[in-house]
PDB file of N, CA and C in Angstrom:
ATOM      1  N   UNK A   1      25.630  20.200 -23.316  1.00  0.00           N
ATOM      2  CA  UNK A   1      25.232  20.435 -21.943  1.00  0.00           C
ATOM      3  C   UNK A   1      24.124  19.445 -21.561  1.00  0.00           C
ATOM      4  N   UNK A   2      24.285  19.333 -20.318  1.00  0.00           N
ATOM      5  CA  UNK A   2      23.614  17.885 -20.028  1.00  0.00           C
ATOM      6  C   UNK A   2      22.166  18.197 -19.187  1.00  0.00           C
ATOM      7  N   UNK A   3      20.831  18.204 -19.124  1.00  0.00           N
ATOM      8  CA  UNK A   3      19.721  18.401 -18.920  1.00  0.00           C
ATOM      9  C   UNK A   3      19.382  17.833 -17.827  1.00  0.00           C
ATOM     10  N   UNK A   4      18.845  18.371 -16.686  1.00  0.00           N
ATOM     11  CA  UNK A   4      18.300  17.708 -15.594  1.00  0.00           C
ATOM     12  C   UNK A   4      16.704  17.818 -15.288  1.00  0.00           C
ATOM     13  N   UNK A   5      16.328  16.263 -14.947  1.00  0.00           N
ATOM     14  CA  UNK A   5      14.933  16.624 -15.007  1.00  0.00           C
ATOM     15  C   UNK A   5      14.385  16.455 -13.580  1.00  0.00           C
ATOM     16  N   UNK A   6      13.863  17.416 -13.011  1.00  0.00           N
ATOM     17  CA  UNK A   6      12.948  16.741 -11.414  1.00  0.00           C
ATOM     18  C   UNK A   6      11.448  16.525 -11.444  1.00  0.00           C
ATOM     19  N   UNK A   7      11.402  15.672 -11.455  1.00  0.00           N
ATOM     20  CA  UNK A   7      10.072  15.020 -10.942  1.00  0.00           C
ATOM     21  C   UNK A   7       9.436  15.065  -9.676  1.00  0.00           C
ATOM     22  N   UNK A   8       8.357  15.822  -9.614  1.00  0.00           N
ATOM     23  CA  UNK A   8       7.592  16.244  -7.993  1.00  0.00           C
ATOM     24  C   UNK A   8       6.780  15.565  -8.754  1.00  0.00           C
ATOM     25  N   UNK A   9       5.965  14.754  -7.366  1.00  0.00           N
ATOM     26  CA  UNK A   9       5.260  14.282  -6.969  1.00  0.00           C
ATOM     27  C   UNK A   9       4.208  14.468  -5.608  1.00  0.00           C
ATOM     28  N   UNK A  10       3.364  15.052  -5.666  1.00  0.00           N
ATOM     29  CA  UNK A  10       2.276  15.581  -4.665  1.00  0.00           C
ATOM     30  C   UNK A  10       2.330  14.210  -3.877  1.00  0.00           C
ATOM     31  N   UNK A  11       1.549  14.732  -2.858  1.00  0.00           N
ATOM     32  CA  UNK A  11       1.175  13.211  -1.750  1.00  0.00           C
ATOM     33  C   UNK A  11       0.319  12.480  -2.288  1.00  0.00           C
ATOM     34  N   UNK A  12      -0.634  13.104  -2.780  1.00  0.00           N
ATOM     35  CA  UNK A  12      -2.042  12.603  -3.690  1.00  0.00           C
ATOM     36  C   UNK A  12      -1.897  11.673  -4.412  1.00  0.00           C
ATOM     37  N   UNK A  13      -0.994  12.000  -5.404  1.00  0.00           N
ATOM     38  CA  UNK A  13      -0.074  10.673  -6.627  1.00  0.00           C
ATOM     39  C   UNK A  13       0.779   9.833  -6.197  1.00  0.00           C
ATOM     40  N   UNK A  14       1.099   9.606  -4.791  1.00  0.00           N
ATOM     41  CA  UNK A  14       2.055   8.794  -4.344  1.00  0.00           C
ATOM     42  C   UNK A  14       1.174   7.887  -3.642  1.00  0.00           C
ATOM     43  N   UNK A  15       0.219   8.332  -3.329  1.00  0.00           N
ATOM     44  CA  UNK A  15      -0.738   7.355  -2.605  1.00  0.00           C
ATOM     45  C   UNK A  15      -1.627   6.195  -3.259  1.00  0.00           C
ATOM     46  N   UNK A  16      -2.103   7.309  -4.424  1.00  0.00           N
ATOM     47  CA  UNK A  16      -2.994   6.511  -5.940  1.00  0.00           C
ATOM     48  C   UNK A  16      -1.652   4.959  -6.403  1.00  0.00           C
ATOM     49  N   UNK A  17      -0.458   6.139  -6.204  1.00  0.00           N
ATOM     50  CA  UNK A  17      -0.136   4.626  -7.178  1.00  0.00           C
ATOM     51  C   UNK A  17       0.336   3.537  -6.342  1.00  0.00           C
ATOM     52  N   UNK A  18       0.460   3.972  -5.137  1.00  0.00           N
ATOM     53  CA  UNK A  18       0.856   2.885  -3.808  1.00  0.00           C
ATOM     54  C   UNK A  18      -0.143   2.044  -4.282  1.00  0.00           C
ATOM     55  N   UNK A  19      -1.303   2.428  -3.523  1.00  0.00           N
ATOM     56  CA  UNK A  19      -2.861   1.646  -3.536  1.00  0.00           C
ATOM     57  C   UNK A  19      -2.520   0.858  -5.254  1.00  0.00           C
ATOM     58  N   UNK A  20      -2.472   1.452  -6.130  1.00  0.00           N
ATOM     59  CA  UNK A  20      -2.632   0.890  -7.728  1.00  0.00           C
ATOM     60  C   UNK A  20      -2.129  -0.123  -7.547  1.00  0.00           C
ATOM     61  N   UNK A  21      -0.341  -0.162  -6.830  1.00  0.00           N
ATOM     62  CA  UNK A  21       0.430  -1.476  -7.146  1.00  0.00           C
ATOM     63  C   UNK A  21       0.572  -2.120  -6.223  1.00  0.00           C
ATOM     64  N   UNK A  22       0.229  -1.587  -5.074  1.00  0.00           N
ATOM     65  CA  UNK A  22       0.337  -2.940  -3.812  1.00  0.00           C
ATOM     66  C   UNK A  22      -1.559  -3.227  -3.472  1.00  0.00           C
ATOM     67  N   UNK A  23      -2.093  -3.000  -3.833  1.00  0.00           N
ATOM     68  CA  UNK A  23      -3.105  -2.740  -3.419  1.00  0.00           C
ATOM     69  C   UNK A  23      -4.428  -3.714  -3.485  1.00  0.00           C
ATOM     70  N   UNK A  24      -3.966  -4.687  -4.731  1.00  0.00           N
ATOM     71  CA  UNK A  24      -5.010  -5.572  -5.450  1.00  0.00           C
ATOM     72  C   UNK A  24      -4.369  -6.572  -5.186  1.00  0.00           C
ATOM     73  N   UNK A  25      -5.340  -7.580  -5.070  1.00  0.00           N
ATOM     74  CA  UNK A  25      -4.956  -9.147  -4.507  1.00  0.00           C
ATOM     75  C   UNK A  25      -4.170  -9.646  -5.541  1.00  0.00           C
ATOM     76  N   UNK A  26      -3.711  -9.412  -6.717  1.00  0.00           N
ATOM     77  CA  UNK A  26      -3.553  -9.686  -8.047  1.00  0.00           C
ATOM     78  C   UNK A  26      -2.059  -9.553  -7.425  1.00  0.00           C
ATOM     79  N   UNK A  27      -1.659  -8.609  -7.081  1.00  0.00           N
ATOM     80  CA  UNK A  27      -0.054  -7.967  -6.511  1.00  0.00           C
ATOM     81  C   UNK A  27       0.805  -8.130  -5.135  1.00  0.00           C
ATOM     82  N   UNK A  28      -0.627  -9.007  -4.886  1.00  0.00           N
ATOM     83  CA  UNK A  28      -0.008  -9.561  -3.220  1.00  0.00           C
ATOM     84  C   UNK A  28       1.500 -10.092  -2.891  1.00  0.00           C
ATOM     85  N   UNK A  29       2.143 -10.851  -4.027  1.00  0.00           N
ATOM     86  CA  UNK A  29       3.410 -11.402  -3.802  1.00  0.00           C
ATOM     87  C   UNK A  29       4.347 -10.169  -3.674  1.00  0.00           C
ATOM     88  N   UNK A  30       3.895  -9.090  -4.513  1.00  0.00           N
ATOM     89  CA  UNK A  30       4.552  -7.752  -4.431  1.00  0.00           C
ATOM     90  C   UNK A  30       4.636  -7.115  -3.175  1.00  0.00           C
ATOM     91  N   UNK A  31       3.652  -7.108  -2.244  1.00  0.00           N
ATOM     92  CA  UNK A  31       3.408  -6.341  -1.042  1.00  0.00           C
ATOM     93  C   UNK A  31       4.271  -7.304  -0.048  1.00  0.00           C
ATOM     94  N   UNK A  32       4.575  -8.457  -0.625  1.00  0.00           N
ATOM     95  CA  UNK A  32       4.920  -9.150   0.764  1.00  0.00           C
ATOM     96  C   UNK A  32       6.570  -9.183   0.635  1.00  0.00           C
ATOM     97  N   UNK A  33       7.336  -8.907  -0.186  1.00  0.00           N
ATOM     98  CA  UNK A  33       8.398  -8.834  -0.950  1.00  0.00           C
ATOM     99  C   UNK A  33       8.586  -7.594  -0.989  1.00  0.00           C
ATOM    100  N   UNK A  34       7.521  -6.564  -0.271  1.00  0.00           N
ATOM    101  CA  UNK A  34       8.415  -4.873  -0.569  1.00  0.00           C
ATOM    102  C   UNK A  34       8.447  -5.038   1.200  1.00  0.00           C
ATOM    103  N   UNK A  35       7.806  -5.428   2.086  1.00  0.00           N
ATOM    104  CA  UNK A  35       7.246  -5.672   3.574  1.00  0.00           C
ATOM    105  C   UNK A  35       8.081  -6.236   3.727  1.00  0.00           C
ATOM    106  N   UNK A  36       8.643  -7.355   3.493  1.00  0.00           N
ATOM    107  CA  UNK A  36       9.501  -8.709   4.241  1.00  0.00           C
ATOM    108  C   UNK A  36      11.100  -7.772   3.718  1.00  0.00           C
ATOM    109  N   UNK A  37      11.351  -6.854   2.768  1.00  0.00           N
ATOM    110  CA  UNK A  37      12.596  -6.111   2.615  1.00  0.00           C
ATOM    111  C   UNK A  37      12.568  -5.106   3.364  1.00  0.00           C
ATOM    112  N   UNK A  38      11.875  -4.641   3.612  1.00  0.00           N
ATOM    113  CA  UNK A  38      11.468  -3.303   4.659  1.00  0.00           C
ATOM    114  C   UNK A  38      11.942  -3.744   5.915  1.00  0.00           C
ATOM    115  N   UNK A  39      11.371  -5.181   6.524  1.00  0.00           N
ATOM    116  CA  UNK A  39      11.697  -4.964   7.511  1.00  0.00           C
ATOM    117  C   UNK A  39      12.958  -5.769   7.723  1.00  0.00           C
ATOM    118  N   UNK A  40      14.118  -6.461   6.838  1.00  0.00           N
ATOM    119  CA  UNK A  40      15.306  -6.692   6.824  1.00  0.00           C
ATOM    120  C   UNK A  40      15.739  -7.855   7.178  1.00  0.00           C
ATOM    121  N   UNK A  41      14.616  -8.642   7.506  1.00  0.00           N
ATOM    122  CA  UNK A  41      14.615 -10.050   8.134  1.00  0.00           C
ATOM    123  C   UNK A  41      14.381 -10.252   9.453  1.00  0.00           C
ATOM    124  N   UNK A  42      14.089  -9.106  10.258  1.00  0.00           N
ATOM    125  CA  UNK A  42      13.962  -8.862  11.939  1.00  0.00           C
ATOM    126  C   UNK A  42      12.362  -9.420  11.554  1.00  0.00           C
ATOM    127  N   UNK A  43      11.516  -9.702  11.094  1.00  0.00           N
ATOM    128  CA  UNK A  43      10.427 -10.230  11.148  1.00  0.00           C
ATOM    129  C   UNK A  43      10.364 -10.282   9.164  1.00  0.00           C
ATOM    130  N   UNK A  44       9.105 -11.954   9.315  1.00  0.00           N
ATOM    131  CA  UNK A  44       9.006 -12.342   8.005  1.00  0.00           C
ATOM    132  C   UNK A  44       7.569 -12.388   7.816  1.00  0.00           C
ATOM    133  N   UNK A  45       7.211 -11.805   6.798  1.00  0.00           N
ATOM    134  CA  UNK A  45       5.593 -11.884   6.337  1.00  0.00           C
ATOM    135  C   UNK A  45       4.983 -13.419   5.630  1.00  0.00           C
ATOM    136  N   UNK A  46       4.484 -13.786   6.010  1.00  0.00           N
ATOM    137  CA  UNK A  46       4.338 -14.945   4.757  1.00  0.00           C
ATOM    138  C   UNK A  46       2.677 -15.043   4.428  1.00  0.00           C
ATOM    139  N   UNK A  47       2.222 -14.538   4.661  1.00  0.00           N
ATOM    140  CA  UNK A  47       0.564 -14.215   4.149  1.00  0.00           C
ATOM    141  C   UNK A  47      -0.013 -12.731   4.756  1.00  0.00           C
ATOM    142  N   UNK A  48      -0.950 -12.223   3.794  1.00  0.00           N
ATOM    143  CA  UNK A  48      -1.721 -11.295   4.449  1.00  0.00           C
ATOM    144  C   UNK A  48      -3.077 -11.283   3.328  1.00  0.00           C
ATOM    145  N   UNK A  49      -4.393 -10.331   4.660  1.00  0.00           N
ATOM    146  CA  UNK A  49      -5.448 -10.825   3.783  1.00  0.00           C
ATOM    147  C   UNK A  49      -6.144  -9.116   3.452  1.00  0.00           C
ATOM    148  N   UNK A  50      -6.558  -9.352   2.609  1.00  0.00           N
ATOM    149  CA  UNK A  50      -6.931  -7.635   2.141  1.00  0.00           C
ATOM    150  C   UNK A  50      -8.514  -7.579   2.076  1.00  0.00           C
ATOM    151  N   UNK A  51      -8.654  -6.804   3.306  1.00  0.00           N
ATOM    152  CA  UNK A  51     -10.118  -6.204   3.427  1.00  0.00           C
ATOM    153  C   UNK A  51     -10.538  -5.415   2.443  1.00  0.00           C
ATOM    154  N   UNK A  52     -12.148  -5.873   1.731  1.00  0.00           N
ATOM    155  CA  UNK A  52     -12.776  -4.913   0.863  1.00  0.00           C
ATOM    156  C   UNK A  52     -12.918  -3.274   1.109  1.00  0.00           C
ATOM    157  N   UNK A  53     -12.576  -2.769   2.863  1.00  0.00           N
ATOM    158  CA  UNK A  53     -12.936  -1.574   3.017  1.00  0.00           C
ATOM    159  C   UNK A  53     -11.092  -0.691   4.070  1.00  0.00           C
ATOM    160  N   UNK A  54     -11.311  -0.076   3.014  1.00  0.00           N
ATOM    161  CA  UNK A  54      -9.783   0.907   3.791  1.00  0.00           C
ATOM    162  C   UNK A  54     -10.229   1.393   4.996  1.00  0.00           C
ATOM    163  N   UNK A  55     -11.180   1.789   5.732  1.00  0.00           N
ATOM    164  CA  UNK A  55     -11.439   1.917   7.185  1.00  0.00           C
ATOM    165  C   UNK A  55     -12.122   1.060   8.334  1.00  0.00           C
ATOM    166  N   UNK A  56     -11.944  -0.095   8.305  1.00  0.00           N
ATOM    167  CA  UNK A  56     -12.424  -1.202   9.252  1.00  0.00           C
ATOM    168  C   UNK A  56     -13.126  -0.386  10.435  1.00  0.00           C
ATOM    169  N   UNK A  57     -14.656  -0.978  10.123  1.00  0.00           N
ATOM    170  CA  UNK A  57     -14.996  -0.546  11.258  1.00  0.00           C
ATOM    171  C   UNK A  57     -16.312   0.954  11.220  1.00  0.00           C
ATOM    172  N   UNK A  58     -15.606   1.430  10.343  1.00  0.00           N
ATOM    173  CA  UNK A  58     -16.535   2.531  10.010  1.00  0.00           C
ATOM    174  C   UNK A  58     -18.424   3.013   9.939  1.00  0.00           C
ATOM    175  N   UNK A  59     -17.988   1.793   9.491  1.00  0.00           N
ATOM    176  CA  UNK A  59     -19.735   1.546   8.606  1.00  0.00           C
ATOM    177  C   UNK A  59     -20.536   1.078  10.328  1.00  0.00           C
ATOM    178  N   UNK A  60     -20.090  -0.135  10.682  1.00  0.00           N
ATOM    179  CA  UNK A  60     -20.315  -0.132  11.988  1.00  0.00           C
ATOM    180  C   UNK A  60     -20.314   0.560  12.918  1.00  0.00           C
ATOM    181  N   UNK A  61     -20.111   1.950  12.779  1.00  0.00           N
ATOM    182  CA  UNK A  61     -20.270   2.682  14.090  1.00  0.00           C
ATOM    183  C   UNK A  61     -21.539   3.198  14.198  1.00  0.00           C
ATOM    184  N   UNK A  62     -21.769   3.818  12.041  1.00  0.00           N
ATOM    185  CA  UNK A  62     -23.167   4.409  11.853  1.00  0.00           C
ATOM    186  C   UNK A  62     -24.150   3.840  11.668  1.00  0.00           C
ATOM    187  N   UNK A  63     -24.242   2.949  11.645  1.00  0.00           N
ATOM    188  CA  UNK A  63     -25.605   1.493  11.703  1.00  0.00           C
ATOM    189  C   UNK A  63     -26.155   1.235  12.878  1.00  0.00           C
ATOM    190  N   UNK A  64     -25.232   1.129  14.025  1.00  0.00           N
ATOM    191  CA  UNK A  64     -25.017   1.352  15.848  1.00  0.00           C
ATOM    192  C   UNK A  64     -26.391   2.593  16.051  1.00  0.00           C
ATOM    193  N   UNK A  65     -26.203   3.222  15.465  1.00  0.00           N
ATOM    194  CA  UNK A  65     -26.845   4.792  15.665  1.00  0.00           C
ATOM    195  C   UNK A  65     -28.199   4.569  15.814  1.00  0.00           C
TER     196      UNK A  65
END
């Protein structure tokens, strides 16, 4: 008899490992090659630049203050 296995995955762990593997400048050719298939050839990526902070902008609102 043949065994089935399901794998759940919370949102939490899908996000960690997004960020893990697209996430570092190290993996950039990766992000642009999962992006440029995503969108099917209706538009082509050929550079992108990765900000040190996931909320642009933030820090600047409370410094303003």
């Amino acid at each position: 008899m043949k065994e089935t296995f399901v794998i759940s995955w919370n949102p939490f762990k899908k996000k960690f490992l997004f960020k893990r593997i697209f996430g570092m400048e190290a993996n950039k050719d990766l992000l642009l090659a999962f992006l440029n298939v995503l969108f099917r050839g209706r538009k082509q990526i050929e550079d992108l630049h990765y900000n040190k902070n996931e909320h642009v902008g933030v820090a600047d609102r409370y410094l303003s203050m």
